[in-house]
PDB file of N, CA and C in Angstrom:
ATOM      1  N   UNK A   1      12.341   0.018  34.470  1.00  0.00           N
ATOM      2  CA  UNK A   1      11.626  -0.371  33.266  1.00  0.00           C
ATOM      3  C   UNK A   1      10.499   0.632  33.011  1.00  0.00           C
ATOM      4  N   UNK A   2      10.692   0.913  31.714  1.00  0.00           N
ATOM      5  CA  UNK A   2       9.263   1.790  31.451  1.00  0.00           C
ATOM      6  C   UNK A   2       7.936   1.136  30.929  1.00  0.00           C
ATOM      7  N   UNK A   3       6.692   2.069  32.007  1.00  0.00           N
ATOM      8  CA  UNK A   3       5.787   1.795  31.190  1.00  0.00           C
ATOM      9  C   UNK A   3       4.886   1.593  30.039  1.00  0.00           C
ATOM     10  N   UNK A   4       4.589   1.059  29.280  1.00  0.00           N
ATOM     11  CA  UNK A   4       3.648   0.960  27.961  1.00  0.00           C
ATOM     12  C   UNK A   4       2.196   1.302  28.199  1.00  0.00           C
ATOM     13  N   UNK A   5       1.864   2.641  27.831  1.00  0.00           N
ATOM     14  CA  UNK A   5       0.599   2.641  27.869  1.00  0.00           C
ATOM     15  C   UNK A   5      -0.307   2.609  27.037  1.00  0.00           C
ATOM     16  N   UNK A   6      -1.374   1.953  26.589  1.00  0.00           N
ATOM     17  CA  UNK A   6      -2.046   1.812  25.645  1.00  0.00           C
ATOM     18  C   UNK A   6      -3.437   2.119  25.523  1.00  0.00           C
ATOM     19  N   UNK A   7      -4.106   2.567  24.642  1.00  0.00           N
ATOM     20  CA  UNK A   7      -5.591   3.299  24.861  1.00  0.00           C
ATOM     21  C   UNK A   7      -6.396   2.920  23.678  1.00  0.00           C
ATOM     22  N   UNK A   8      -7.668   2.663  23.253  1.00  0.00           N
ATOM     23  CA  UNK A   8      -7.929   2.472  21.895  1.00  0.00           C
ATOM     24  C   UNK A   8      -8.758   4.310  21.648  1.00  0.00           C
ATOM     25  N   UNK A   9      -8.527   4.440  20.638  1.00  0.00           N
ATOM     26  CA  UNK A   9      -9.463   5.614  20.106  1.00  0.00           C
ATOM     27  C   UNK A   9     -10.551   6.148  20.504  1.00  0.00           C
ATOM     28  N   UNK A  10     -11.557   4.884  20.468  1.00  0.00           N
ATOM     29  CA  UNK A  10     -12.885   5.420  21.312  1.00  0.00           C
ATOM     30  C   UNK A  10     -12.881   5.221  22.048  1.00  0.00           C
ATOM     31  N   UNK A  11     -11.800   4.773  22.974  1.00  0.00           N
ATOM     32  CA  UNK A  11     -12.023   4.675  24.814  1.00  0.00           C
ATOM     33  C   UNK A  11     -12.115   6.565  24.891  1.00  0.00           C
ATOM     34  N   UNK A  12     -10.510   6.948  24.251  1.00  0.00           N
ATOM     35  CA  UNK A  12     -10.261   8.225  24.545  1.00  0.00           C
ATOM     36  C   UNK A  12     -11.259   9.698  23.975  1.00  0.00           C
ATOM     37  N   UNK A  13     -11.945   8.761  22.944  1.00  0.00           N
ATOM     38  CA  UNK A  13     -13.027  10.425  22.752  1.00  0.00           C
ATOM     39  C   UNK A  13     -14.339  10.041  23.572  1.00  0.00           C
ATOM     40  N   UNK A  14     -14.342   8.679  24.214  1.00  0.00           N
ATOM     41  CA  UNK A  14     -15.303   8.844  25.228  1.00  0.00           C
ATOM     42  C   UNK A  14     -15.299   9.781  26.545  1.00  0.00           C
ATOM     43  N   UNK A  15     -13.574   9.968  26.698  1.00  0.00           N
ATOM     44  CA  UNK A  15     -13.203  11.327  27.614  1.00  0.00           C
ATOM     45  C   UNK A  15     -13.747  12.441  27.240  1.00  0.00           C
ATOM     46  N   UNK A  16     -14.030  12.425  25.977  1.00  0.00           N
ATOM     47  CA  UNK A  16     -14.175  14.254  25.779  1.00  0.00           C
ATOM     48  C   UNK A  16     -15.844  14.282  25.811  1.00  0.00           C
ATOM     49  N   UNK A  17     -15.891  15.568  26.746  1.00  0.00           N
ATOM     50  CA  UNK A  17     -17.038  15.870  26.885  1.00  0.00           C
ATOM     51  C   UNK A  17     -17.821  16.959  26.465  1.00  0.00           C
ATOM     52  N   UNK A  18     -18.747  17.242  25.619  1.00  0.00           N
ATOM     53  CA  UNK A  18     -18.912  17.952  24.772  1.00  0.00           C
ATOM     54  C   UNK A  18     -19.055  19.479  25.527  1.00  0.00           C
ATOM     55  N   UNK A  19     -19.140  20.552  25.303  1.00  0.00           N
ATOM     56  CA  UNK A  19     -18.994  22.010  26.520  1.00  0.00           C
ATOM     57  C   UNK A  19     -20.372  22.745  25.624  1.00  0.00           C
ATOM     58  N   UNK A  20     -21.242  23.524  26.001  1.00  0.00           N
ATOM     59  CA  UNK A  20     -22.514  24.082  25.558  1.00  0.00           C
ATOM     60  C   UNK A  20     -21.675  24.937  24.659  1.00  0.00           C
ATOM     61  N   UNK A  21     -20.967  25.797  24.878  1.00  0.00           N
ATOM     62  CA  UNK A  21     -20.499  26.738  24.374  1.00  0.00           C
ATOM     63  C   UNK A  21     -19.407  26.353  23.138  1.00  0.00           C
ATOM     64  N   UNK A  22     -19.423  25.094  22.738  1.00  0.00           N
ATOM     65  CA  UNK A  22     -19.025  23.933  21.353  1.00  0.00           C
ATOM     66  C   UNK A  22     -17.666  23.914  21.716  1.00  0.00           C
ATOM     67  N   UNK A  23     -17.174  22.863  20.996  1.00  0.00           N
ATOM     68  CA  UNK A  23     -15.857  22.296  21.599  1.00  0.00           C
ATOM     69  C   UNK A  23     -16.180  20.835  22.314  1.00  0.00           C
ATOM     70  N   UNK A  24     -14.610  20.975  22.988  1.00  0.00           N
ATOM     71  CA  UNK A  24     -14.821  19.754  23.963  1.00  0.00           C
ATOM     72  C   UNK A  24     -13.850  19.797  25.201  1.00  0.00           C
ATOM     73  N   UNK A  25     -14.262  19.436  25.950  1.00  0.00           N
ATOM     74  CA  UNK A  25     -13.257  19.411  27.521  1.00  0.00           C
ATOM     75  C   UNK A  25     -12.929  17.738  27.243  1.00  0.00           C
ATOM     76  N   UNK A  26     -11.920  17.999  27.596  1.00  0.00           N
ATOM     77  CA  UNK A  26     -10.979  16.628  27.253  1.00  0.00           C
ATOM     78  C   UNK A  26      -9.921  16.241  28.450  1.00  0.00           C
ATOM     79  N   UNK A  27     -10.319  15.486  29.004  1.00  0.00           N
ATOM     80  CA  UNK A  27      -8.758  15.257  30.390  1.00  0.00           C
ATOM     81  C   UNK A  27      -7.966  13.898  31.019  1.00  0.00           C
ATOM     82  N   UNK A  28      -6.801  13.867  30.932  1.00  0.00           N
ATOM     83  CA  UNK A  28      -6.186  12.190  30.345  1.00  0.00           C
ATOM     84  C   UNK A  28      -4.837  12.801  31.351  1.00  0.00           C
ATOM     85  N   UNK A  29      -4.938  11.797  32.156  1.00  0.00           N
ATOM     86  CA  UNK A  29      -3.873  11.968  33.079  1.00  0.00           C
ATOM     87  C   UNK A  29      -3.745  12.910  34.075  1.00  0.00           C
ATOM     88  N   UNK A  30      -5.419  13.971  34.322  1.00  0.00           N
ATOM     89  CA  UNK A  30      -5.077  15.017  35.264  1.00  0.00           C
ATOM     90  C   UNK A  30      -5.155  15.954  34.509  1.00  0.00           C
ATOM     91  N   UNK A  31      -4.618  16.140  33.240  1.00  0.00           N
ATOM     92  CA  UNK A  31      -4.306  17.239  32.342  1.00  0.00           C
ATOM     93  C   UNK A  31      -5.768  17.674  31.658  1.00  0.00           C
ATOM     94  N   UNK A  32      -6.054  19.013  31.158  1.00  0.00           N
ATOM     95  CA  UNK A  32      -7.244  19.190  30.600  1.00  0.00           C
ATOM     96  C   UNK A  32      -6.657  19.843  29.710  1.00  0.00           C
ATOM     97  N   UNK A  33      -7.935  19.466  28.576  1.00  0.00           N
ATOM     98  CA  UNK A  33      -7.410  20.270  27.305  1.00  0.00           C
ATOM     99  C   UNK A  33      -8.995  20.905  26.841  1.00  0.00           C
ATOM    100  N   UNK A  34      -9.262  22.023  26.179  1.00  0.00           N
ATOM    101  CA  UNK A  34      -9.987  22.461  25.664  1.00  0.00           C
ATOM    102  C   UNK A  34      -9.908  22.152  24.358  1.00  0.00           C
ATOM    103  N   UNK A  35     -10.624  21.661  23.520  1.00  0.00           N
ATOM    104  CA  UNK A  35     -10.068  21.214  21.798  1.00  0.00           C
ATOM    105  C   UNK A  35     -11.703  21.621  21.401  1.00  0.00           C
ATOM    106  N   UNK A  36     -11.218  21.608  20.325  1.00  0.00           N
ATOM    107  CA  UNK A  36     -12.412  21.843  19.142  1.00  0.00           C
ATOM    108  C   UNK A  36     -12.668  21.118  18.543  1.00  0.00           C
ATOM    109  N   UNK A  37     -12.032  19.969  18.318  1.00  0.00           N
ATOM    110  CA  UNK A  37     -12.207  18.128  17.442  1.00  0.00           C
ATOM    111  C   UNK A  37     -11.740  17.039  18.077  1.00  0.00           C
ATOM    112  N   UNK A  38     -12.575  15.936  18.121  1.00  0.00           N
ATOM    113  CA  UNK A  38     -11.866  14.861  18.700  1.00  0.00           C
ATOM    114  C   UNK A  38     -11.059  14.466  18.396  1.00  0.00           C
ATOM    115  N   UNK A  39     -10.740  14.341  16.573  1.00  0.00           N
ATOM    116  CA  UNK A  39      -9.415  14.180  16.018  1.00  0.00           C
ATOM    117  C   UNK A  39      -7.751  14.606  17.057  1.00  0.00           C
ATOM    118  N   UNK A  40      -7.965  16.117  17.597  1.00  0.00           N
ATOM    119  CA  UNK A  40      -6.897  16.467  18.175  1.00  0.00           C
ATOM    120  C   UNK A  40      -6.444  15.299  19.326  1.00  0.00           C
ATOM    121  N   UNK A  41      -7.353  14.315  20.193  1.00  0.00           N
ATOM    122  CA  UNK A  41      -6.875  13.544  20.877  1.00  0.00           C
ATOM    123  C   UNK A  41      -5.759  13.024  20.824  1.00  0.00           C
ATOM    124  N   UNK A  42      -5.991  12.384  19.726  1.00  0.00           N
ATOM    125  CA  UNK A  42      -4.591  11.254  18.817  1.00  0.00           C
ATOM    126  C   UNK A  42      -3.165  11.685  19.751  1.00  0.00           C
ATOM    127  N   UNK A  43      -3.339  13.174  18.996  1.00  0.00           N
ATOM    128  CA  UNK A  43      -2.197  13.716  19.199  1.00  0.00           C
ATOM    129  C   UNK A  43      -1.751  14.289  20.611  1.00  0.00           C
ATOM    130  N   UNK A  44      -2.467  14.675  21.430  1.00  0.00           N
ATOM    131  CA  UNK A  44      -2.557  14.709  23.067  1.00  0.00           C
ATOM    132  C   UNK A  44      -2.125  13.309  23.364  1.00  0.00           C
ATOM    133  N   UNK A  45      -2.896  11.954  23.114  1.00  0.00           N
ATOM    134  CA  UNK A  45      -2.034  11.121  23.896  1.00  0.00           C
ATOM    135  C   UNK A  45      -1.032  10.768  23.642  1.00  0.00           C
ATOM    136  N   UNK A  46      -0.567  10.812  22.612  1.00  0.00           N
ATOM    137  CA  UNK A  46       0.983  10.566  22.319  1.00  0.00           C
ATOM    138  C   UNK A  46       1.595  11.337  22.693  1.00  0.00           C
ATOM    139  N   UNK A  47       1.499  12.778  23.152  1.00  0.00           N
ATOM    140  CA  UNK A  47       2.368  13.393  23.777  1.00  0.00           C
ATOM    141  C   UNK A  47       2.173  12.852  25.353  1.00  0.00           C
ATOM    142  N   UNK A  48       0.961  12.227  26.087  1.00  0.00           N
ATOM    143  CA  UNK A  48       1.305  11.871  26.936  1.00  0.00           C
ATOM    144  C   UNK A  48       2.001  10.531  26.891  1.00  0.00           C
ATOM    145  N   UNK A  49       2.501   9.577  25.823  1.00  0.00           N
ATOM    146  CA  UNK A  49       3.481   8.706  25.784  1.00  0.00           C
ATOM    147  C   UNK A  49       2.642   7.255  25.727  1.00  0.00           C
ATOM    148  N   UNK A  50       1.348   7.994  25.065  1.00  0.00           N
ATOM    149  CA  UNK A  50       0.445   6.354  24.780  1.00  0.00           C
ATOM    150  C   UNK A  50       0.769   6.225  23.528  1.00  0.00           C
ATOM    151  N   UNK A  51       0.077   4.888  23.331  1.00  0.00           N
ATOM    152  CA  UNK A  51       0.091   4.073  21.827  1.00  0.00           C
ATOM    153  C   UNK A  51      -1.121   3.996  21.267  1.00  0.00           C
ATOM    154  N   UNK A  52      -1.840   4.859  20.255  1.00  0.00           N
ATOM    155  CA  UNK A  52      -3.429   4.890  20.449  1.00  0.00           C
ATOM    156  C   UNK A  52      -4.115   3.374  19.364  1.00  0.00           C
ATOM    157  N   UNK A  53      -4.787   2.408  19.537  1.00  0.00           N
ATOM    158  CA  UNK A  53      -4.679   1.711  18.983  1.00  0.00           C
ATOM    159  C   UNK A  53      -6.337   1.892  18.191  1.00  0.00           C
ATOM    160  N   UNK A  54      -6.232   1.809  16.554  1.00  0.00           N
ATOM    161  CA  UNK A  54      -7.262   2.639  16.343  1.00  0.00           C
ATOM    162  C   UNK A  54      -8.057   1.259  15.839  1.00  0.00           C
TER     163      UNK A  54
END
C-alpha cells in the first residue's frame, strides 16, 4: 500500500530558510534545494509525491 503524504503550505515555507546572499535554502525529505521564491515549493513537493493543502 502506498503512502499519502500530506503538508499544508505554510508548514512547508516554514522549511525555507532565508540565505544572506537572497534566495532560500529549502530541504524536504533530505533533499535541498536552492530557490529564489517560496512559490517554487508547491512544485518541489509534488514532485516529492505530497498533496500540498493550501
Amino acid at each position: 500500500m502506498e503512502t499519502i503524504k500530506t503538508a499544508s503550505f505554510e508548514y512547508l515555507i516554514s522549511l525555507a530558510k532565508e540565505k544572506p546572499e537572497g534566495g532560500y535554502r529549502f530541504v524536504l525529505d533530505g533533499a535541498e534545494y536552492d530557490i529564489q521564491d517560496v512559490l517554487e515549493i508547491s512544485a518541489i513537493a509534488t514532485k516529492h509525491g505530497y498533496i500540498v493543502i493550501y
